[in-house]
N, C-alpha and C. Protein backbone atom coordinates (compact mmCIF):
# COMPACT_ATOMS: atom_id res chain seq x y z
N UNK A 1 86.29 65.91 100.73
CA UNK A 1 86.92 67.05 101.37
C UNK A 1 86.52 68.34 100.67
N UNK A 2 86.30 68.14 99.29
CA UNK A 2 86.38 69.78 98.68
C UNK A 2 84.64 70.04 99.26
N UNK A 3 83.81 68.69 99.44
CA UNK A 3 82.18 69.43 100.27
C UNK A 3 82.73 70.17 101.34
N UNK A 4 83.24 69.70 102.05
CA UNK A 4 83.39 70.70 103.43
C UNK A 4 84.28 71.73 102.93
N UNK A 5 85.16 72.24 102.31
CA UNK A 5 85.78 73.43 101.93
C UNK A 5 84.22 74.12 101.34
N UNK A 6 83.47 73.73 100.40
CA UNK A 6 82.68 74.39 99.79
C UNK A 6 81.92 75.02 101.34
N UNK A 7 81.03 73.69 102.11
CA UNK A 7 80.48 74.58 103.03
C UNK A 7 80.76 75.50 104.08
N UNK A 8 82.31 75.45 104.16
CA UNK A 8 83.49 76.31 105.18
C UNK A 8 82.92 78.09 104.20
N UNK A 9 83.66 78.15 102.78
CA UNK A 9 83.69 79.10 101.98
C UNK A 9 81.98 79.76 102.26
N UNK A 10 81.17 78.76 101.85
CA UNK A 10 79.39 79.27 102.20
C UNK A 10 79.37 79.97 103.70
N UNK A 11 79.73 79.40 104.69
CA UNK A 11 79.70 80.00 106.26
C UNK A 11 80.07 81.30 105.98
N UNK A 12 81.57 81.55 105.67
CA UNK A 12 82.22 82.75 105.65
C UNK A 12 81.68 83.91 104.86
N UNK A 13 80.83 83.56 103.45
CA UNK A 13 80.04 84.26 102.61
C UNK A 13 78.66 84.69 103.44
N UNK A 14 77.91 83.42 103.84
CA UNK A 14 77.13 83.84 104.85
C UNK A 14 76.72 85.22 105.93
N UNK A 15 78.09 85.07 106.19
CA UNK A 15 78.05 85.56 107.63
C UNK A 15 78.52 87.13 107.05
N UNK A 16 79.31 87.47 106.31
CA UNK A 16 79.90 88.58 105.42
C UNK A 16 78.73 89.55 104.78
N UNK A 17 77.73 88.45 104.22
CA UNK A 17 76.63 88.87 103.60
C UNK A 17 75.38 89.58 104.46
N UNK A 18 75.31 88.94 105.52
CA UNK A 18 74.17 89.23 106.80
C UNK A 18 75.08 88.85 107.93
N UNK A 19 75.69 89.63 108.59
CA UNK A 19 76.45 89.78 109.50
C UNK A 19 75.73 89.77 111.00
N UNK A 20 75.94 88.63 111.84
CA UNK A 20 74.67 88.66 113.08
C UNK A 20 75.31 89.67 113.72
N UNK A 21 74.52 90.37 114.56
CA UNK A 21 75.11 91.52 115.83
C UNK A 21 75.55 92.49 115.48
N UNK A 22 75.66 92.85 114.34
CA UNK A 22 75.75 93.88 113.69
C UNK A 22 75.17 95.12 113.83
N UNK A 23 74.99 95.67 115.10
CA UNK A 23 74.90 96.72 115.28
C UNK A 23 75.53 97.26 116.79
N UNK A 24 74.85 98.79 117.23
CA UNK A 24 75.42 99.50 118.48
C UNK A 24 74.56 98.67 119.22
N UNK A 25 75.50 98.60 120.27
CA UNK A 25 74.81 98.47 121.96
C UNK A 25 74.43 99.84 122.56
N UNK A 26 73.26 100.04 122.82
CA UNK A 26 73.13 101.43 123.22
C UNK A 26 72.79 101.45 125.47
N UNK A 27 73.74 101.55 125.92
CA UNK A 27 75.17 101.84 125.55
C UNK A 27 75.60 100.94 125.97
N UNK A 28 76.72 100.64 125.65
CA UNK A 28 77.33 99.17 125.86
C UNK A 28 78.38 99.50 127.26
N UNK A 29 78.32 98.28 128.42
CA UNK A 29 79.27 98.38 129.16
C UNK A 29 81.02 98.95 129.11
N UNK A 30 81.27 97.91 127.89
CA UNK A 30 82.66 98.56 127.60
C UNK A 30 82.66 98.27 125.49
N UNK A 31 83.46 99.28 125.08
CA UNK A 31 83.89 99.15 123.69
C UNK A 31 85.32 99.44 123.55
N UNK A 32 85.51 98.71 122.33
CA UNK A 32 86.77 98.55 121.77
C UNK A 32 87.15 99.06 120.06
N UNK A 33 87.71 99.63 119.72
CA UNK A 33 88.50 99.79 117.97
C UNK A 33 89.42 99.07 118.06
N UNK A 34 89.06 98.38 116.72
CA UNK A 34 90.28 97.84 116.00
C UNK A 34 90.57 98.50 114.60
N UNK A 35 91.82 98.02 114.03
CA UNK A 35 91.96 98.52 112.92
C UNK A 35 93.49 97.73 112.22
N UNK A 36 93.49 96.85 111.01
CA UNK A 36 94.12 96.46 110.28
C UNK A 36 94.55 97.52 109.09
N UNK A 37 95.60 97.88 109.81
CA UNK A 37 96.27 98.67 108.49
C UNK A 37 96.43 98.27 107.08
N UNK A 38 96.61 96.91 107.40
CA UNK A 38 97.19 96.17 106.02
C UNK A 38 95.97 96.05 105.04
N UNK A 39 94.62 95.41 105.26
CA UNK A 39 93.44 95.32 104.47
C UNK A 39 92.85 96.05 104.64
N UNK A 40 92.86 97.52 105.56
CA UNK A 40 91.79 98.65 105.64
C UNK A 40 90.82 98.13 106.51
N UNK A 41 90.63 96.97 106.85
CA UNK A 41 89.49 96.22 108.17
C UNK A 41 89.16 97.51 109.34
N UNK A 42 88.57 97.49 109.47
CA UNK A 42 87.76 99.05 110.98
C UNK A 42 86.80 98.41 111.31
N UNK A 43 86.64 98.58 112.61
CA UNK A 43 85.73 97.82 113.65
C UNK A 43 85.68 97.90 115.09
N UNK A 44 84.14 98.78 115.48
CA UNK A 44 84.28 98.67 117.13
C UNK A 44 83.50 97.49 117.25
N UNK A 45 83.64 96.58 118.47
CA UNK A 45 83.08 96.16 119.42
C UNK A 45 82.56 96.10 120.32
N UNK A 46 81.43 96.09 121.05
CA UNK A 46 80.32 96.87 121.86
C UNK A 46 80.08 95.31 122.87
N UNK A 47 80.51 95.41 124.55
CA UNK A 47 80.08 94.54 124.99
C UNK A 47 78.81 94.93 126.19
N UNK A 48 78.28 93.93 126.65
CA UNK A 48 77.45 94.36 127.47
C UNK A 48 77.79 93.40 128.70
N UNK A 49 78.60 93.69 129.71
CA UNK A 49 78.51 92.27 130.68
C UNK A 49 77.79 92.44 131.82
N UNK A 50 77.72 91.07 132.46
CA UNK A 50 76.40 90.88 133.45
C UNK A 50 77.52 90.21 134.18
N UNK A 51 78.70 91.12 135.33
CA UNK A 51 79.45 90.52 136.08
C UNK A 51 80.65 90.27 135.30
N UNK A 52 81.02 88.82 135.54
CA UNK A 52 81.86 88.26 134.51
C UNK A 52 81.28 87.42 133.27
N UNK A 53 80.38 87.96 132.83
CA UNK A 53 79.82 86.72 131.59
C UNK A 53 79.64 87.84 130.49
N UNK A 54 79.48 88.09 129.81
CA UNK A 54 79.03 88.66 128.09
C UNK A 54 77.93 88.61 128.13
N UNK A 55 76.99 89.41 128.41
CA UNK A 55 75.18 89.14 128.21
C UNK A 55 74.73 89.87 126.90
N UNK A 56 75.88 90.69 126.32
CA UNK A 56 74.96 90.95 124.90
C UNK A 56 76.39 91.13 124.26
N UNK A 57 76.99 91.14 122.80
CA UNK A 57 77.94 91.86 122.12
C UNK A 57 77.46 91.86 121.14
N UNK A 58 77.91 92.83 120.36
CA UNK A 58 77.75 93.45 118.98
C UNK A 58 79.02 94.40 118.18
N UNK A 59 79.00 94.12 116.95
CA UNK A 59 80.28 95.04 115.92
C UNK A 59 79.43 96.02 115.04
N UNK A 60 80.27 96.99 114.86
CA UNK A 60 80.05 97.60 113.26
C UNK A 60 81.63 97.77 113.09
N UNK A 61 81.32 98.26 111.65
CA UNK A 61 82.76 98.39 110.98
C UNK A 61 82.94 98.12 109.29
N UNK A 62 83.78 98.08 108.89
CA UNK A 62 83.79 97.76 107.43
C UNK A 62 84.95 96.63 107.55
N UNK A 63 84.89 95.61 106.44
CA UNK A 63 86.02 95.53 106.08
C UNK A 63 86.08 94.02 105.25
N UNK A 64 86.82 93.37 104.96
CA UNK A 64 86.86 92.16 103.89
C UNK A 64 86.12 90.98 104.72
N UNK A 65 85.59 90.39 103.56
CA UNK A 65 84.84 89.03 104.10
C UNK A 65 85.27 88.41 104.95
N UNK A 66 86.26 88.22 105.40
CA UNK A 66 87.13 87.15 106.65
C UNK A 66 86.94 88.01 107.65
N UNK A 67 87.48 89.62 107.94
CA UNK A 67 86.78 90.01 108.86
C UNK A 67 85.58 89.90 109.48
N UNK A 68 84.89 91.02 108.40
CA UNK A 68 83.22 90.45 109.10
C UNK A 68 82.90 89.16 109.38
N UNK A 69 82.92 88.16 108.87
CA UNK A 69 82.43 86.74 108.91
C UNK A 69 83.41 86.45 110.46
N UNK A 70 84.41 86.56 110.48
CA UNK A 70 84.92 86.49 111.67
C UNK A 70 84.29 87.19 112.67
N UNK A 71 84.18 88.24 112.61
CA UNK A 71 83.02 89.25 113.66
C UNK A 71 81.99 88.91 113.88
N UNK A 72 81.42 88.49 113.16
CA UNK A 72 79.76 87.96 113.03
C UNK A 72 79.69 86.78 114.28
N UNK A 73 80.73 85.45 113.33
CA UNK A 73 80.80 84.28 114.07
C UNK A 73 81.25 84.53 115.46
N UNK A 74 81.94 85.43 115.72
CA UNK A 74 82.31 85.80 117.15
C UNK A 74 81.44 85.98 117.90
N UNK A 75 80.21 87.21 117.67
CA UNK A 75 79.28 87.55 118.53
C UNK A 75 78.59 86.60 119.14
N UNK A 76 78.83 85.59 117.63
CA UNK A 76 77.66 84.79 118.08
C UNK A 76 78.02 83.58 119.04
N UNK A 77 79.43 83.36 119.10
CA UNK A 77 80.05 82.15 120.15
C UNK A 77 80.07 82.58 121.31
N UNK A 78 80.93 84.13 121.81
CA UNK A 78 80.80 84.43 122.96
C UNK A 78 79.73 84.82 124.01
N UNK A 79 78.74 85.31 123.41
CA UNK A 79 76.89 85.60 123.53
C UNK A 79 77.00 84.39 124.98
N UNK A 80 76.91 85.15 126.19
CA UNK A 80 76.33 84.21 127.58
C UNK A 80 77.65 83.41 127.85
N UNK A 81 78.92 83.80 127.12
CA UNK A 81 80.13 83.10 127.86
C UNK A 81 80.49 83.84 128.95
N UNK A 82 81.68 83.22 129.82
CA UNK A 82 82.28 84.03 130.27
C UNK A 82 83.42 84.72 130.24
N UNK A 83 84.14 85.69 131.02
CA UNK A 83 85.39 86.11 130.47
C UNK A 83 86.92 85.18 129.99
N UNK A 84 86.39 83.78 131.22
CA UNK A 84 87.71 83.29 131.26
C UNK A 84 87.25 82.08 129.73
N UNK A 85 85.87 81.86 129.73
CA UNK A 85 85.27 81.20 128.67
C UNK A 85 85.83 81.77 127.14
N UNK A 86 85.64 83.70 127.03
CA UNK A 86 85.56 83.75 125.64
C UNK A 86 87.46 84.06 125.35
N UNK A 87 88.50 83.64 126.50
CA UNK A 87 89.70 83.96 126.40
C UNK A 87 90.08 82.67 126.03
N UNK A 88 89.52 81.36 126.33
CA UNK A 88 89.88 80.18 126.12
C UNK A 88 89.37 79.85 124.49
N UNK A 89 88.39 80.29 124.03
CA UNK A 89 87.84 80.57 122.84
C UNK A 89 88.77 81.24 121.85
N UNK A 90 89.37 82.38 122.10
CA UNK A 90 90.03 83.22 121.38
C UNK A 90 91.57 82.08 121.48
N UNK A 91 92.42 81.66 122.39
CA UNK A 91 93.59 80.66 122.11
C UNK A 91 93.25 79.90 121.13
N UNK A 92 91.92 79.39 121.33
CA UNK A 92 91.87 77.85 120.78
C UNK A 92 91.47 78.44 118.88
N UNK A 93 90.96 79.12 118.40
CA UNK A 93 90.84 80.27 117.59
C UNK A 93 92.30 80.81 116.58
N UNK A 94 92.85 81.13 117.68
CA UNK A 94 93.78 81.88 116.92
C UNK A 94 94.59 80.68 116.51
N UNK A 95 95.05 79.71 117.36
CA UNK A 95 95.75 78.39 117.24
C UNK A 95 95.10 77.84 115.68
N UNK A 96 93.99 77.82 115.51
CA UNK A 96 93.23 77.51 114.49
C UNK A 96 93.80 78.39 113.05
N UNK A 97 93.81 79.69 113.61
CA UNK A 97 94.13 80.26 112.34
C UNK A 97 95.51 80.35 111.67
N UNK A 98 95.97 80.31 112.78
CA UNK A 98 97.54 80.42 112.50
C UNK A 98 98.09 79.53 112.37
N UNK A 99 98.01 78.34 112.32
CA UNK A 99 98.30 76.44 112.23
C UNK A 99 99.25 76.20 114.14
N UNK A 100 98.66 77.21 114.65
CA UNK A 100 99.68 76.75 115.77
C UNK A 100 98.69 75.05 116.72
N UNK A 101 99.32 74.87 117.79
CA UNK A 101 99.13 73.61 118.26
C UNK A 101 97.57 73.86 118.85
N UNK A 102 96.75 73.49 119.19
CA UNK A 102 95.74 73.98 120.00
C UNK A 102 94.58 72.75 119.75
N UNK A 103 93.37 72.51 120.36
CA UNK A 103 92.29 71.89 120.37
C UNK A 103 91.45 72.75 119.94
N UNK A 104 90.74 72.34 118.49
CA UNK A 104 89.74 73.32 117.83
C UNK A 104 88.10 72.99 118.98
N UNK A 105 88.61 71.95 119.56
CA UNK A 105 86.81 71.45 120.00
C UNK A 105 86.06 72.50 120.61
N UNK A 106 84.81 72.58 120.10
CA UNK A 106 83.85 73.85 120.96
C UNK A 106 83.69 74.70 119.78
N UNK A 107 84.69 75.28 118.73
CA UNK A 107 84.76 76.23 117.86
C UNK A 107 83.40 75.81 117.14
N UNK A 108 82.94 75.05 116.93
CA UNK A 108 81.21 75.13 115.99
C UNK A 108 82.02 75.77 114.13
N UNK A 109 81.17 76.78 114.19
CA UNK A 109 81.32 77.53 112.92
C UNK A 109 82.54 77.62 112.32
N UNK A 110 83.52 78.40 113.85
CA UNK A 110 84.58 78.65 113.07
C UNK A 110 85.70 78.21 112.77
N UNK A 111 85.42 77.11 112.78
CA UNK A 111 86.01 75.94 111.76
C UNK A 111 86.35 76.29 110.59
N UNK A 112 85.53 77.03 110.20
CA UNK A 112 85.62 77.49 108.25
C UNK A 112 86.45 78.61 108.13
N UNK A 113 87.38 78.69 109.76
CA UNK A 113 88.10 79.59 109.31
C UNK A 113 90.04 79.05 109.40
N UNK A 114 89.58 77.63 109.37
CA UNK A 114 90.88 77.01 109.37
C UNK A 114 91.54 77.25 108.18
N UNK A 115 90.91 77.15 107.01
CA UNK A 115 91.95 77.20 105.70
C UNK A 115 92.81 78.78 105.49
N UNK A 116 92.90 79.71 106.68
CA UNK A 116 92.96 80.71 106.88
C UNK A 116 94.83 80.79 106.73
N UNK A 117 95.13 79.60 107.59
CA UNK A 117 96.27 79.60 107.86
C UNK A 117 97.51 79.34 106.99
N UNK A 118 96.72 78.83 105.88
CA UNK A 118 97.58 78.61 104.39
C UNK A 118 97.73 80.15 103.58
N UNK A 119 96.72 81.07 104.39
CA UNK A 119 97.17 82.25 103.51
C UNK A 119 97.77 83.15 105.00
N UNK A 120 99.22 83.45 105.18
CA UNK A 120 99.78 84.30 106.51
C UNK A 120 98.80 85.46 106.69
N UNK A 121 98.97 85.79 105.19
CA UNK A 121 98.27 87.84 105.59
C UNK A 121 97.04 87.17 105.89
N UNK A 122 95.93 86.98 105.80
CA UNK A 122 94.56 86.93 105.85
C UNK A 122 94.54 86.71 107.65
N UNK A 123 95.40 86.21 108.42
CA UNK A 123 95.33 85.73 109.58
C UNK A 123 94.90 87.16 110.32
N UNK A 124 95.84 88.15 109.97
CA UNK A 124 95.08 89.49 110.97
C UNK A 124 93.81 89.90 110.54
N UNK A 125 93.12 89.58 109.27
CA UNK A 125 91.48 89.96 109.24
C UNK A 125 90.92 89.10 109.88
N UNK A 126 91.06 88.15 109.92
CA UNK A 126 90.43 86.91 110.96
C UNK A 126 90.41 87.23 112.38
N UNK A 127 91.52 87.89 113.11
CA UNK A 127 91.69 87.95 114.25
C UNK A 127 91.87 89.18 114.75
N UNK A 128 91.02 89.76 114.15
CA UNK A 128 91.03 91.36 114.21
C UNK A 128 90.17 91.87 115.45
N UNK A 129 88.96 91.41 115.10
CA UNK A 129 87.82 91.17 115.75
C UNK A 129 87.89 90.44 117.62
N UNK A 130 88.83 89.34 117.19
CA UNK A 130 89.61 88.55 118.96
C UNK A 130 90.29 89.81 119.53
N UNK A 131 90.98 90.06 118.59
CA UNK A 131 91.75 91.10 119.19
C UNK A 131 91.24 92.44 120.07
N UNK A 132 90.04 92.93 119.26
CA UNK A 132 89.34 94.39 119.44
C UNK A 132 88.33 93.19 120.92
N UNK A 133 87.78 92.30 120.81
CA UNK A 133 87.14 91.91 121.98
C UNK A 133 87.67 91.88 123.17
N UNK A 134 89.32 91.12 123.16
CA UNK A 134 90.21 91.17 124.39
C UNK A 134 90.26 92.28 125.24
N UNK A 135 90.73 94.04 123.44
CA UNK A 135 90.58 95.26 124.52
C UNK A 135 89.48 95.61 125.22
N UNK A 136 88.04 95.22 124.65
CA UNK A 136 87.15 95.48 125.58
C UNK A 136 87.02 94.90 126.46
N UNK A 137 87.28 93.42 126.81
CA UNK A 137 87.27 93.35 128.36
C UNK A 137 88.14 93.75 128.94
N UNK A 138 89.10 93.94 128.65
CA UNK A 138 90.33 94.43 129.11
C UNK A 138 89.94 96.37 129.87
N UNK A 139 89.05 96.68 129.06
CA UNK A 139 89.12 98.14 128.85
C UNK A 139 89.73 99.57 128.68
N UNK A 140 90.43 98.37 127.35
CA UNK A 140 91.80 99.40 126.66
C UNK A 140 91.11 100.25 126.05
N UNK A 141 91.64 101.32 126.13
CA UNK A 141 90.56 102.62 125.03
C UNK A 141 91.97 102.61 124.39
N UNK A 142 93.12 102.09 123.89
CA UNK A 142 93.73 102.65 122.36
C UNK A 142 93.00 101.83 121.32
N UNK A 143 93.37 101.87 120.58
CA UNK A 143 92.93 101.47 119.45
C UNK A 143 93.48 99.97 118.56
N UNK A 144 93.19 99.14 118.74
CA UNK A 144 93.39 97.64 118.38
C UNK A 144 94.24 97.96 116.96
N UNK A 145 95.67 97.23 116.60
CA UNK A 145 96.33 97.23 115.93
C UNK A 145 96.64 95.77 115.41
N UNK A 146 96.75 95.05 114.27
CA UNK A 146 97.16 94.43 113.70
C UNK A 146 98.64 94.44 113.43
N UNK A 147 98.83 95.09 113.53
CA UNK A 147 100.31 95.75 113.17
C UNK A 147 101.27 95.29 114.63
């Protein structure tokens, strides 16, 4: 068990370190801000859709390793989903982080973000990023709150 914690911890370093999608969509269909008061986390989200599917997304932003690594791994799951696809993604996700009831199957990567749920606070840097994606399809222009 402590191999797979080690390679969970490596994913999250990974992805923190070289962050995929990490940049602007120029210009992106719809964007979103988020912002975690509590860890200082900041982050837009930049989508590009083709109808109802996600044909490109991308973040910038600052903020603690669980964020980004969460952001990163995001871009890279929802990439060619669709809307009702990356909403079923984000339940099954947050269920993950938060120890609530849910089916992790499909999650791939972010798996390594299960041990999340043993620490409460860390759960809004994790899901900071779900959150700021929802307002962009949604096409909320306030500003994504943790709070």
């Amino acid at each position: 068990m402590n191999d797979l914690a080690d390679l969970y911890q490596e994913v999250i370093l990974d992805h923190n370190r070289a962050p995929r999608n990490f940049r602007v969509l120029p210009p992106p269909s719809r964007q979103a801000n988020g912002f975690n008061p509590l860890c200082g986390d900041k982050l837009t989200v930049y989508l590009e859709l083709d109808g109802d599917t996600v044909r490109d997304v991308a973040f910038q932003g600052s903020g603690c390793a669980i964020s980004k690594a969460s952001a990163s791994l995001m871009t890279e799951i929802v990439k060619g989903r669709t809307r009702a696809e990356s909403e079923a993604l984000y339940r099954r996700f947050h269920a993950l982080v938060t120890g609530g009831p849910g089916d992790p199957a499909g999650l791939g990567k972010l798996l390594a973000f299960g041990g999340v749920s043993e620490f409460p606070i860390r759960v809004k840097c994790a899901t900071l990023a779900w959150h700021t994606l929802r307002a962009a399809l949604d096409s909320r222009q306030d500003t994504v709150s943790t709070e």
